[in-house]
PDB file of N, CA and C in Angstrom:
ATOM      1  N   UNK A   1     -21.615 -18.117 109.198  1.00  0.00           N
ATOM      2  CA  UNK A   1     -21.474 -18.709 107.893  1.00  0.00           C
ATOM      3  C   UNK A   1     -22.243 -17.862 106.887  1.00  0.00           C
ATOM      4  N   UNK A   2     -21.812 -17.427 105.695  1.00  0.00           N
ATOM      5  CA  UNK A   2     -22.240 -16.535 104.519  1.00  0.00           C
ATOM      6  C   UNK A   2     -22.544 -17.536 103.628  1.00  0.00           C
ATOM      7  N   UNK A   3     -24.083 -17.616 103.080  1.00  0.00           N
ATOM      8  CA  UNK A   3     -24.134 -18.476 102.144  1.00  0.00           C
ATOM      9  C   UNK A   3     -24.573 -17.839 101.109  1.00  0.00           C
ATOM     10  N   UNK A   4     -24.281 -17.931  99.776  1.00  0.00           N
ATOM     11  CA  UNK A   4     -24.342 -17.004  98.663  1.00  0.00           C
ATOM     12  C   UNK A   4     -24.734 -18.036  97.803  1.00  0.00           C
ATOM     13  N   UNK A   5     -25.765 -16.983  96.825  1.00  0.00           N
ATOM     14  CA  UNK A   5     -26.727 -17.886  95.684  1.00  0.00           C
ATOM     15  C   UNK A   5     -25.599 -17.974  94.640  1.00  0.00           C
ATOM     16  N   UNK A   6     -25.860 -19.220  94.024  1.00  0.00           N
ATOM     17  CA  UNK A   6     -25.255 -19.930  92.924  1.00  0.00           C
ATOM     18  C   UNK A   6     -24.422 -18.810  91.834  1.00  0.00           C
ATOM     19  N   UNK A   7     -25.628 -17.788  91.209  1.00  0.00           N
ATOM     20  CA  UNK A   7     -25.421 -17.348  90.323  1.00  0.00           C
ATOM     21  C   UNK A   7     -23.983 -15.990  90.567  1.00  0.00           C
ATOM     22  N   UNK A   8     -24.388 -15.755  92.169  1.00  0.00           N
ATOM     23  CA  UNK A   8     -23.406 -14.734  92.352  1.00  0.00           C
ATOM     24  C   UNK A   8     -21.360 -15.711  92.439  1.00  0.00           C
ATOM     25  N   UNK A   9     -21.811 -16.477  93.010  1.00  0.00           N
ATOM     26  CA  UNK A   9     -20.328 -17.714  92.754  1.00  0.00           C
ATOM     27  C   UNK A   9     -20.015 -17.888  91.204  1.00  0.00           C
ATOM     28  N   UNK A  10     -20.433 -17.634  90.486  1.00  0.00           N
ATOM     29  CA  UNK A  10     -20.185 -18.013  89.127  1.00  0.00           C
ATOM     30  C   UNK A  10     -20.085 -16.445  88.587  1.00  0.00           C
ATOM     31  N   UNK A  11     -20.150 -15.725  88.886  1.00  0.00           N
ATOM     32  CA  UNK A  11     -19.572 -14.414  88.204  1.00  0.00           C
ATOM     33  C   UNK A  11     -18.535 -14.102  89.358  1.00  0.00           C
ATOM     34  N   UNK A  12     -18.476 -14.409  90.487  1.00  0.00           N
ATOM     35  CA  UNK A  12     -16.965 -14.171  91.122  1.00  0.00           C
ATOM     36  C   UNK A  12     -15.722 -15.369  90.354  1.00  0.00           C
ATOM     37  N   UNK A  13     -16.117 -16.170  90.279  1.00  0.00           N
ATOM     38  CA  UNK A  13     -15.011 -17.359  89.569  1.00  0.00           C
ATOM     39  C   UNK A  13     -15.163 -16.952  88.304  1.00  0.00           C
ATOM     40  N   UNK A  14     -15.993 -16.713  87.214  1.00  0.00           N
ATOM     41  CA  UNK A  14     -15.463 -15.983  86.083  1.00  0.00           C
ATOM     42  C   UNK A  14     -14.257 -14.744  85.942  1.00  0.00           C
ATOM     43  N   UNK A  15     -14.860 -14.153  87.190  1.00  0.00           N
ATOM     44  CA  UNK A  15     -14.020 -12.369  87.217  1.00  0.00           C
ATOM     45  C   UNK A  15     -13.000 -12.802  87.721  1.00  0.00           C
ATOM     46  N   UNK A  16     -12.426 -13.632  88.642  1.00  0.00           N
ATOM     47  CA  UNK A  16     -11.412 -14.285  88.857  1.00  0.00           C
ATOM     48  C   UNK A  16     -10.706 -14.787  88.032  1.00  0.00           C
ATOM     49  N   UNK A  17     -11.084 -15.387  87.101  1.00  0.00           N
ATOM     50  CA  UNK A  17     -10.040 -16.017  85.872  1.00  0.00           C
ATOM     51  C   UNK A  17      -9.867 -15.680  84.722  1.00  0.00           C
ATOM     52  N   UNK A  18     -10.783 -14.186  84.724  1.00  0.00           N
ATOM     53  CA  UNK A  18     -10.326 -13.608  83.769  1.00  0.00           C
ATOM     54  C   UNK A  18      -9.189 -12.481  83.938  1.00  0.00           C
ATOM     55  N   UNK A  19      -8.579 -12.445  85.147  1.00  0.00           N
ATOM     56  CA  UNK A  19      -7.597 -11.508  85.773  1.00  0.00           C
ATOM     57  C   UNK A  19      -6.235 -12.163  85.901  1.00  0.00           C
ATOM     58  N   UNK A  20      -6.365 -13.477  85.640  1.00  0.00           N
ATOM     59  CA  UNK A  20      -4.895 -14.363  85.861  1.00  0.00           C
ATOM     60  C   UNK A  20      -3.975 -13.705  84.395  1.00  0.00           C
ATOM     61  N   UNK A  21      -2.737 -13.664  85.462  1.00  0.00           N
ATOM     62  CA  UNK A  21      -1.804 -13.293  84.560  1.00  0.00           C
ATOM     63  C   UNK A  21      -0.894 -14.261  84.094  1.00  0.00           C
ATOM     64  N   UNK A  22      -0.871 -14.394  82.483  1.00  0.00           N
ATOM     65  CA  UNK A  22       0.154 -14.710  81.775  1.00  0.00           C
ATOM     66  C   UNK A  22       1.552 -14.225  81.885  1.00  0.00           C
ATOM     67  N   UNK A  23       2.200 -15.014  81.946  1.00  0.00           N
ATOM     68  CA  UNK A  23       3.692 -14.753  81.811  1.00  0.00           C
ATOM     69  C   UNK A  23       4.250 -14.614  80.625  1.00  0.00           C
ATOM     70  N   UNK A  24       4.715 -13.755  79.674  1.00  0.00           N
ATOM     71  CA  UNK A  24       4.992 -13.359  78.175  1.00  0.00           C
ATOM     72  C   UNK A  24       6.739 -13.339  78.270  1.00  0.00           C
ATOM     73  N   UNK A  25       7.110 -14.103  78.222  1.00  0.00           N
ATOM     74  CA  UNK A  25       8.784 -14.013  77.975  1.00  0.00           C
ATOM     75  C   UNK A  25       9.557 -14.626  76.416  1.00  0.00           C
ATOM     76  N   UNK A  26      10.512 -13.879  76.214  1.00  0.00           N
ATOM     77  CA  UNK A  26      11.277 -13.952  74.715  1.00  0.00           C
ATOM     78  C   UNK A  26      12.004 -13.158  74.396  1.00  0.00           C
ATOM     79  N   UNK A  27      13.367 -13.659  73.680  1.00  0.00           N
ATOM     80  CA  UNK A  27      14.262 -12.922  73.348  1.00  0.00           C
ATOM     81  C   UNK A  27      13.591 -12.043  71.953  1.00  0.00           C
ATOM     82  N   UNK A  28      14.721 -10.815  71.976  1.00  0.00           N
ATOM     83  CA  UNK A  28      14.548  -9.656  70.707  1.00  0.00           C
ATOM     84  C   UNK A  28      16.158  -9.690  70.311  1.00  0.00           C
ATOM     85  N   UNK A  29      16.021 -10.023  69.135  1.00  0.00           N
ATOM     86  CA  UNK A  29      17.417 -10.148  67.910  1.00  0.00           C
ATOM     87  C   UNK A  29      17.291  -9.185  66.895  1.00  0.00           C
ATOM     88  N   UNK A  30      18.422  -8.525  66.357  1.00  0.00           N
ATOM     89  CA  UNK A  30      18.784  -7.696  65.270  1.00  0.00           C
ATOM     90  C   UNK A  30      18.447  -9.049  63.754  1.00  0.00           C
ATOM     91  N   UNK A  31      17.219  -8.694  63.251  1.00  0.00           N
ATOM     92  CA  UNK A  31      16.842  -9.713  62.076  1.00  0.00           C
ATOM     93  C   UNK A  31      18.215 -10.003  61.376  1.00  0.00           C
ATOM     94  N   UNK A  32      19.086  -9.034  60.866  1.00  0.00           N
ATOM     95  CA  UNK A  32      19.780  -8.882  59.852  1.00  0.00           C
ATOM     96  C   UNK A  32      21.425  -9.381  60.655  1.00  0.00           C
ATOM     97  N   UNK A  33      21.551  -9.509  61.735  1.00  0.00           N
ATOM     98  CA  UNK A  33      22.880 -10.033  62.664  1.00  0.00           C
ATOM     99  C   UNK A  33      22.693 -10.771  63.552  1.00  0.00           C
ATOM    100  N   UNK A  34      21.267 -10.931  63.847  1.00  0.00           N
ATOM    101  CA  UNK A  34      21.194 -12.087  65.032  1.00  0.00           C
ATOM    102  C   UNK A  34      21.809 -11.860  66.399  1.00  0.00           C
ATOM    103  N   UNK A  35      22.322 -10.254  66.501  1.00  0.00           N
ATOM    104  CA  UNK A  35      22.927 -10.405  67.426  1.00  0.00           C
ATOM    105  C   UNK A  35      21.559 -10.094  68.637  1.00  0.00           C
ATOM    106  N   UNK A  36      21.481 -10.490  70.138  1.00  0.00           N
ATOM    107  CA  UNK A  36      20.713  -9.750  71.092  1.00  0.00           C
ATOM    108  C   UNK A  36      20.621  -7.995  71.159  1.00  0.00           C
ATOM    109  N   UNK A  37      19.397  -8.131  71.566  1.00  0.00           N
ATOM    110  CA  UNK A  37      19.520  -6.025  71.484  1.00  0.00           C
ATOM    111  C   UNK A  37      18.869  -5.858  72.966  1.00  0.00           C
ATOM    112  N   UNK A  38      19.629  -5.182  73.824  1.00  0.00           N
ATOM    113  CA  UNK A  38      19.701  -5.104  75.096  1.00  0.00           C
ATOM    114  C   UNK A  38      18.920  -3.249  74.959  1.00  0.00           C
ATOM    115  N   UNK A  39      18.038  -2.593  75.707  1.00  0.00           N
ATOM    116  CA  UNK A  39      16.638  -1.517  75.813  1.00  0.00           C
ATOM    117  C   UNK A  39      15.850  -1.886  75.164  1.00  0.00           C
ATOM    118  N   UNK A  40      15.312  -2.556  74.562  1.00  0.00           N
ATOM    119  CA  UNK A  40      13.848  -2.340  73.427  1.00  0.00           C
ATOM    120  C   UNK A  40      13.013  -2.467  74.196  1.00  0.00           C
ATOM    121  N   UNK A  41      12.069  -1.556  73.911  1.00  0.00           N
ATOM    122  CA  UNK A  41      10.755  -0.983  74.555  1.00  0.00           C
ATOM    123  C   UNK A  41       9.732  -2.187  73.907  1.00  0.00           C
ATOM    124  N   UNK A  42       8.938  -3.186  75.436  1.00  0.00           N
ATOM    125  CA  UNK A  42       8.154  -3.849  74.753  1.00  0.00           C
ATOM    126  C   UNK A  42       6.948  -3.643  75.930  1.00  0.00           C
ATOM    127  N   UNK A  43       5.431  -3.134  75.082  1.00  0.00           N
ATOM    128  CA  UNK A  43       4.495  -2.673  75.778  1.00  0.00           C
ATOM    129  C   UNK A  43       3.147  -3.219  75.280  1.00  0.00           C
ATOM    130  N   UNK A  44       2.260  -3.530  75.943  1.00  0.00           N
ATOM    131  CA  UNK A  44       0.730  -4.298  75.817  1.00  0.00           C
ATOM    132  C   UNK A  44      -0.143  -2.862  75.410  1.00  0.00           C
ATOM    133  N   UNK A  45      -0.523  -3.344  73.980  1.00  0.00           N
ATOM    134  CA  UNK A  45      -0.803  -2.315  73.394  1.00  0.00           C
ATOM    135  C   UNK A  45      -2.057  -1.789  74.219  1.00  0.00           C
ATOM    136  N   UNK A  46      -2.286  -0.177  73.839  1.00  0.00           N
ATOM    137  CA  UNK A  46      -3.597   0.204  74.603  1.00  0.00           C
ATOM    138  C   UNK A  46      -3.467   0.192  75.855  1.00  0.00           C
ATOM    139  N   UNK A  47      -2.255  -0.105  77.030  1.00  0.00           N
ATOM    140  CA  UNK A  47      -1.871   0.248  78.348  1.00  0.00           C
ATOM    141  C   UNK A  47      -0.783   0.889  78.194  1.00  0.00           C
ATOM    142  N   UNK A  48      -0.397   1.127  79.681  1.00  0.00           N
ATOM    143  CA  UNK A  48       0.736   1.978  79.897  1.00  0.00           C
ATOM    144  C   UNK A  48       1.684   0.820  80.352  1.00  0.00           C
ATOM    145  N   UNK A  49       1.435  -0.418  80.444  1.00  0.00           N
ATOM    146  CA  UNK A  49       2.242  -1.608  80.971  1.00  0.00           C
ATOM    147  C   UNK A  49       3.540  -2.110  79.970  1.00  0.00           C
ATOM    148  N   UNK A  50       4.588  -2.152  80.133  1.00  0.00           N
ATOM    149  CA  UNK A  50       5.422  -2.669  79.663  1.00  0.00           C
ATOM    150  C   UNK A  50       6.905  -2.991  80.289  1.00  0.00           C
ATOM    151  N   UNK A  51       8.286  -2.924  79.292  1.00  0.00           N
ATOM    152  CA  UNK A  51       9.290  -3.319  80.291  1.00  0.00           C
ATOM    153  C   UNK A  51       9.740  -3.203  79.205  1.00  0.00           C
ATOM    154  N   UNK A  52      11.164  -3.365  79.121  1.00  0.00           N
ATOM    155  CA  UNK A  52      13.028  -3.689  78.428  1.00  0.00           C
ATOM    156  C   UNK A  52      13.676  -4.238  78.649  1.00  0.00           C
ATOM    157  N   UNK A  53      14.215  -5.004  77.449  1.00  0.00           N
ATOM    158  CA  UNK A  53      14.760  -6.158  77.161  1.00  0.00           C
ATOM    159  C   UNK A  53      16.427  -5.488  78.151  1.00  0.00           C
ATOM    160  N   UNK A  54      16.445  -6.747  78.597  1.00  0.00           N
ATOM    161  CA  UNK A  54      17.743  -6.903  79.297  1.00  0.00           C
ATOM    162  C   UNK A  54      19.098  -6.714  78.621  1.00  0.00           C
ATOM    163  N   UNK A  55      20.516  -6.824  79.122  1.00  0.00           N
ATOM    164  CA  UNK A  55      21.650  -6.969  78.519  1.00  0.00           C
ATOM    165  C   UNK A  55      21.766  -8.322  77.635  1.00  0.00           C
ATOM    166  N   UNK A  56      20.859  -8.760  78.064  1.00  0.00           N
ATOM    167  CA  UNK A  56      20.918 -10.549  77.277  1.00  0.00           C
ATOM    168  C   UNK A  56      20.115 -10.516  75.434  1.00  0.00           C
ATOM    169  N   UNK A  57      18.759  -9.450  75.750  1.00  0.00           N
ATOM    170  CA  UNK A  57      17.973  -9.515  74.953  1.00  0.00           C
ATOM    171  C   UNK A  57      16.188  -9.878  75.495  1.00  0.00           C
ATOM    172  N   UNK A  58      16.802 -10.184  76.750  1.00  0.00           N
ATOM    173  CA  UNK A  58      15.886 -11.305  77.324  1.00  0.00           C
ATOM    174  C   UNK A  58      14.679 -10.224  77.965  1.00  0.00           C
ATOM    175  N   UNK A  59      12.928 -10.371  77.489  1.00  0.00           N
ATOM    176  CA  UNK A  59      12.215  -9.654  78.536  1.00  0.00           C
ATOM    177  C   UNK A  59      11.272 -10.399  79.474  1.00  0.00           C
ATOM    178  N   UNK A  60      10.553 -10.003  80.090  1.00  0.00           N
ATOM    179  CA  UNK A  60       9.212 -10.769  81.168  1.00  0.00           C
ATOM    180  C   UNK A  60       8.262  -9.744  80.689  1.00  0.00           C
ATOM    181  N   UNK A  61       7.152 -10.228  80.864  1.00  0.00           N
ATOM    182  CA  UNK A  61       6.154  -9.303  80.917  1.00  0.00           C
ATOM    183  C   UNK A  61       4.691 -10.475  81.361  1.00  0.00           C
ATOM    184  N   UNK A  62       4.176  -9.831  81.831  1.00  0.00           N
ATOM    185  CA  UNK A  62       2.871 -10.286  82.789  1.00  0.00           C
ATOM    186  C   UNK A  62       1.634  -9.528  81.688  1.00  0.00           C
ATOM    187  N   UNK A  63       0.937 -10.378  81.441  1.00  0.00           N
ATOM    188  CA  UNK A  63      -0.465  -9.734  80.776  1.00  0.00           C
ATOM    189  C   UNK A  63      -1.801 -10.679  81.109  1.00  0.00           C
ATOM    190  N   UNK A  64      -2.868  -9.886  80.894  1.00  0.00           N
ATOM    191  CA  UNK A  64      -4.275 -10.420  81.812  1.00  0.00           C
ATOM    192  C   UNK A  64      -4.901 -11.001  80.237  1.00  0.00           C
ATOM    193  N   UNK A  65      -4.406 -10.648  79.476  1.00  0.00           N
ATOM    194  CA  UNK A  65      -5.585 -11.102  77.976  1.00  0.00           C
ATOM    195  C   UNK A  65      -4.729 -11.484  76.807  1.00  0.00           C
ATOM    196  N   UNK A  66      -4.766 -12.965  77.037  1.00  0.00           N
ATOM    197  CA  UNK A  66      -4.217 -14.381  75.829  1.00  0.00           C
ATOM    198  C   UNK A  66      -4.289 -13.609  74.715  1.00  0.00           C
ATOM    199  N   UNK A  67      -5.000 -12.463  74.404  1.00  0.00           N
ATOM    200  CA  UNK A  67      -5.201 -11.798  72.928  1.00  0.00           C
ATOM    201  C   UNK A  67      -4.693 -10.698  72.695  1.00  0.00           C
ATOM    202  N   UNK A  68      -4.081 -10.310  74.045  1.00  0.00           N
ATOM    203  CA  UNK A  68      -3.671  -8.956  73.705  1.00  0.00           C
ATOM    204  C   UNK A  68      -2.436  -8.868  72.535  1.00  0.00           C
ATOM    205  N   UNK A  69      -1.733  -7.561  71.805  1.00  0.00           N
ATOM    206  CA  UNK A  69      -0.438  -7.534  71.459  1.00  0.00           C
ATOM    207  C   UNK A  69       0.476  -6.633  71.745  1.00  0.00           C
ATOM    208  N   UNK A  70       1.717  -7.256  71.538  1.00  0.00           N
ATOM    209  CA  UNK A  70       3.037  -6.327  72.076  1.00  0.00           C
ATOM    210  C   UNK A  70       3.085  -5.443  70.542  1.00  0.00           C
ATOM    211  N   UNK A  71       3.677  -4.071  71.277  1.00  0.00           N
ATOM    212  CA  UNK A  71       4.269  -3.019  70.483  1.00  0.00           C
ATOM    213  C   UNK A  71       5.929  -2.623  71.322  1.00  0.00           C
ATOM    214  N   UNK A  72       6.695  -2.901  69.548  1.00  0.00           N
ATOM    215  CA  UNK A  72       7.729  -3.460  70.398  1.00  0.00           C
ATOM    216  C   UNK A  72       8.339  -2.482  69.352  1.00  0.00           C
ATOM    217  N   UNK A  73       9.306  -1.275  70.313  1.00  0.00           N
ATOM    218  CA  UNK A  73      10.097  -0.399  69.777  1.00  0.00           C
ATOM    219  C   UNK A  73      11.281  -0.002  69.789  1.00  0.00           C
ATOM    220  N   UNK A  74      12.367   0.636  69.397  1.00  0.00           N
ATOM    221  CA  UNK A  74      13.998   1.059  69.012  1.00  0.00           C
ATOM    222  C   UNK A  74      13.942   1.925  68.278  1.00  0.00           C
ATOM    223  N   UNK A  75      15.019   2.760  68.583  1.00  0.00           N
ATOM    224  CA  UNK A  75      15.560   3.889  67.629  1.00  0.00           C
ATOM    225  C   UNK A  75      16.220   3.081  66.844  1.00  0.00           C
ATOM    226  N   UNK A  76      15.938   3.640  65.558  1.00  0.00           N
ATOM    227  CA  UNK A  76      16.736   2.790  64.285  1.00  0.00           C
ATOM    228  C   UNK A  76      16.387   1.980  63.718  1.00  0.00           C
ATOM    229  N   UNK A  77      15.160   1.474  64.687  1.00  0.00           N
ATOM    230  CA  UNK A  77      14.431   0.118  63.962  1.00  0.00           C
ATOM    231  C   UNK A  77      13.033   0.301  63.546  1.00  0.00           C
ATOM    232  N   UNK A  78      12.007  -0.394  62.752  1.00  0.00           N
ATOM    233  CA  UNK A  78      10.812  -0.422  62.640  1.00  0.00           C
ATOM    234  C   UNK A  78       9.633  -1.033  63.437  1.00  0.00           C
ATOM    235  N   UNK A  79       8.866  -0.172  64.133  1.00  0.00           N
ATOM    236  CA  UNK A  79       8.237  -0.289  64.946  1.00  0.00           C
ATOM    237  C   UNK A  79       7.459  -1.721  64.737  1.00  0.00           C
ATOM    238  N   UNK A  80       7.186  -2.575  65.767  1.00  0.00           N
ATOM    239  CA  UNK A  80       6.634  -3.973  65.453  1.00  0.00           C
ATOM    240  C   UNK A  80       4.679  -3.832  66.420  1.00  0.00           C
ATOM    241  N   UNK A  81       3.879  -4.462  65.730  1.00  0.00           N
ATOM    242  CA  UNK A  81       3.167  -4.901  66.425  1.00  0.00           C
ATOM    243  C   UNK A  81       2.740  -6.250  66.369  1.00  0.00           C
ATOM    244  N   UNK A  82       2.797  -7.231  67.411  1.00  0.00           N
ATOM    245  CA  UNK A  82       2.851  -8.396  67.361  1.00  0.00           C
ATOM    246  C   UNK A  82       1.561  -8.831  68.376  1.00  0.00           C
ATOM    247  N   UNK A  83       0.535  -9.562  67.730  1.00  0.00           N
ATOM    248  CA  UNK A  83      -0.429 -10.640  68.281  1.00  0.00           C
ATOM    249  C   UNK A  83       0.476 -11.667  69.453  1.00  0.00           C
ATOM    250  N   UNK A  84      -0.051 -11.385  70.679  1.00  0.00           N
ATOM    251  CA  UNK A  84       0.393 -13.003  71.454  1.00  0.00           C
ATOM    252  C   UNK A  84      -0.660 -14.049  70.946  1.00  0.00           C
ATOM    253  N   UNK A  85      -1.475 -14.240  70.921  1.00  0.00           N
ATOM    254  CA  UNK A  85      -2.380 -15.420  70.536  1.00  0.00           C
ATOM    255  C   UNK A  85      -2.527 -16.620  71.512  1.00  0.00           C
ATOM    256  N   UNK A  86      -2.267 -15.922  72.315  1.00  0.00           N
ATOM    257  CA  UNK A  86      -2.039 -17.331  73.485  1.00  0.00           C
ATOM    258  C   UNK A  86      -0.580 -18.153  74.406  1.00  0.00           C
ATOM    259  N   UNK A  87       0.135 -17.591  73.006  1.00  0.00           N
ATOM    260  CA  UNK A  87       1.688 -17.586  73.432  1.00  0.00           C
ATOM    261  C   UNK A  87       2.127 -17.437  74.647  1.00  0.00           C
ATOM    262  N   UNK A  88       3.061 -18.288  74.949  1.00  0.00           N
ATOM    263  CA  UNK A  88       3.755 -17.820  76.305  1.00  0.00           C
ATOM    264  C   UNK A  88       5.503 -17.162  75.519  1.00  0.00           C
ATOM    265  N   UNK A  89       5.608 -17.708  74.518  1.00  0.00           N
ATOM    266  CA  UNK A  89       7.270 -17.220  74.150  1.00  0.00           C
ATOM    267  C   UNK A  89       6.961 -16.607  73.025  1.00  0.00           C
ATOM    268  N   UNK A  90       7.272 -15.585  73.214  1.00  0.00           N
ATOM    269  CA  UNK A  90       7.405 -14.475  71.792  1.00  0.00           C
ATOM    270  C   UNK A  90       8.692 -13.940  71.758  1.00  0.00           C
ATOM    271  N   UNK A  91       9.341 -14.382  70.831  1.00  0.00           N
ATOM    272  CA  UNK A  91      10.270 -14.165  70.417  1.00  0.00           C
ATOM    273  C   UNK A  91      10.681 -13.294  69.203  1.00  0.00           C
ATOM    274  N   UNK A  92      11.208 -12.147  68.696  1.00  0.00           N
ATOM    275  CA  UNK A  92      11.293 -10.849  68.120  1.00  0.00           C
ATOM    276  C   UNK A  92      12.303 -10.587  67.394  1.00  0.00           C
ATOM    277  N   UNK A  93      12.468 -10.532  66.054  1.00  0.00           N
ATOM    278  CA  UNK A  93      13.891 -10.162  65.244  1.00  0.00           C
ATOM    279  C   UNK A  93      13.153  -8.515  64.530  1.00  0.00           C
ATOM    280  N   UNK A  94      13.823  -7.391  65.230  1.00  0.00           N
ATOM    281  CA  UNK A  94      13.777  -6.329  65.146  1.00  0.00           C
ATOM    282  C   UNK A  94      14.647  -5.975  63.852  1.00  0.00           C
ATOM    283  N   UNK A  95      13.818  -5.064  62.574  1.00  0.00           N
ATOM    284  CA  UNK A  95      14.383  -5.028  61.537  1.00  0.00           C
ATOM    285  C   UNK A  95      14.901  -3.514  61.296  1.00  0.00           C
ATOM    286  N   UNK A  96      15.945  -3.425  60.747  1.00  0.00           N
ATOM    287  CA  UNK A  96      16.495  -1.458  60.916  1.00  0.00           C
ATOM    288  C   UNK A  96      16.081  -0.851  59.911  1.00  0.00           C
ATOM    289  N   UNK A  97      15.086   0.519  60.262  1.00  0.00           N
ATOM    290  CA  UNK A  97      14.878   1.226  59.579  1.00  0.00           C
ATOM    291  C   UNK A  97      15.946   2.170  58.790  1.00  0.00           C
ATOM    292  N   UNK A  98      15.762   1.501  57.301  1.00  0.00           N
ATOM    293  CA  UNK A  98      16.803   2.571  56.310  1.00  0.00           C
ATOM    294  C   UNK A  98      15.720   3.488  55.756  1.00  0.00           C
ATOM    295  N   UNK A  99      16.762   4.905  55.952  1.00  0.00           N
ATOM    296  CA  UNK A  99      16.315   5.883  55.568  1.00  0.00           C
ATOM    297  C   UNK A  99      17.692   6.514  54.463  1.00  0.00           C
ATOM    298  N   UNK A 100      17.298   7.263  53.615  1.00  0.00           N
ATOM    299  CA  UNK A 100      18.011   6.999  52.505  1.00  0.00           C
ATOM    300  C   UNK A 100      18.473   8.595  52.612  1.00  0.00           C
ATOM    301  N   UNK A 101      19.404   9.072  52.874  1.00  0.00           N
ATOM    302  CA  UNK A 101      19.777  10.326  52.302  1.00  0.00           C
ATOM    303  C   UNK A 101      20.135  10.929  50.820  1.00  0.00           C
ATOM    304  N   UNK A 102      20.233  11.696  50.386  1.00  0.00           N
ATOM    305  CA  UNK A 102      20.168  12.317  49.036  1.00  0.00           C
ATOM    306  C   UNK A 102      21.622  12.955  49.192  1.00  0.00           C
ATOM    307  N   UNK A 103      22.001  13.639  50.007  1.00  0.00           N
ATOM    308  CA  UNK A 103      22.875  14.684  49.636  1.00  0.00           C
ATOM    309  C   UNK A 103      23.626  14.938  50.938  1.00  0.00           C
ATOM    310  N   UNK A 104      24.632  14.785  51.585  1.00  0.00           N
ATOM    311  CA  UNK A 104      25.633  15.173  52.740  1.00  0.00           C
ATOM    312  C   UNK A 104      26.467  16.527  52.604  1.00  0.00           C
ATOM    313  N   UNK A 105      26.269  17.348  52.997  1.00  0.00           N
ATOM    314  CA  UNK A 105      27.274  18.381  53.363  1.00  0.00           C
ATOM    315  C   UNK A 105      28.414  18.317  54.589  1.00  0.00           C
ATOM    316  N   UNK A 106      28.843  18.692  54.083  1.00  0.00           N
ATOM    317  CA  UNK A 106      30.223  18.452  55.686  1.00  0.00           C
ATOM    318  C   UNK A 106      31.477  19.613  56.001  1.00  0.00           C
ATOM    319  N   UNK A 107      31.010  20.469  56.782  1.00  0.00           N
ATOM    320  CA  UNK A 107      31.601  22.135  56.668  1.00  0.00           C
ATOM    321  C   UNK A 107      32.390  21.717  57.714  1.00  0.00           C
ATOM    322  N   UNK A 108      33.746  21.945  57.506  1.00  0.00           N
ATOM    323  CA  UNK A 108      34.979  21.583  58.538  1.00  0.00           C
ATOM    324  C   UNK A 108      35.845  23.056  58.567  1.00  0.00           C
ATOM    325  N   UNK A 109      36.262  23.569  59.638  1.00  0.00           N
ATOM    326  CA  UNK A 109      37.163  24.137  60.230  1.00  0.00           C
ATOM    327  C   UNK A 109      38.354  24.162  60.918  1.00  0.00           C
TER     328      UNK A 109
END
């Protein structure tokens, strides 16, 4: 039998529950069509951890810190950074970056 002083049980059950993972799930919509957007890059900022939204729109993501936030990206669109705050459903209307051209040339043969 291992019997261990008080104080060392109370920093193993702290370090323990500060490692439980949240489950972070929510759809990502085109703001301006509402339609689902199936690749968008959604990642826990400051790691290398992340994932992409499904054919549905739909992602999962697992995170260790109620505070962390998603950085949530697309070609074409404007990069998002979003607070979870505790959230379990974060849900995302991705807005399209306009970029404005001046002048088109168009050389045909």
């Amino acid at each position: 039998m291992i019997i261990l002083p008080l104080f060392l049980l109370a920093i193993l059950n702290a370090s323990a529950s500060s490692f439980q993972q949240i489950k972070i799930t929510g759809t990502i919509t085109d703001a301006s069509t509402s339609v689902t957007m199936a690749g968008v890059n959604i990642k826990i900022k400051g790691t290398t951890l992340g994932t992409i939204s499904d054919a549905d729109g739909k992602y999962i993501l697992n995170v260790t810190d109620a505070n962390a936030s998603l950085i949530i990206s697309f070609i074409g669109y404007v990069m998002q950074e979003i607070p979870i705050s505790g959230r379990e459903v974060v849900d995302i209307k991705m807005v399209p970056e306009v970029t404005a051209i001046d002048e088109v040339v168009v050389v045909g043969y």
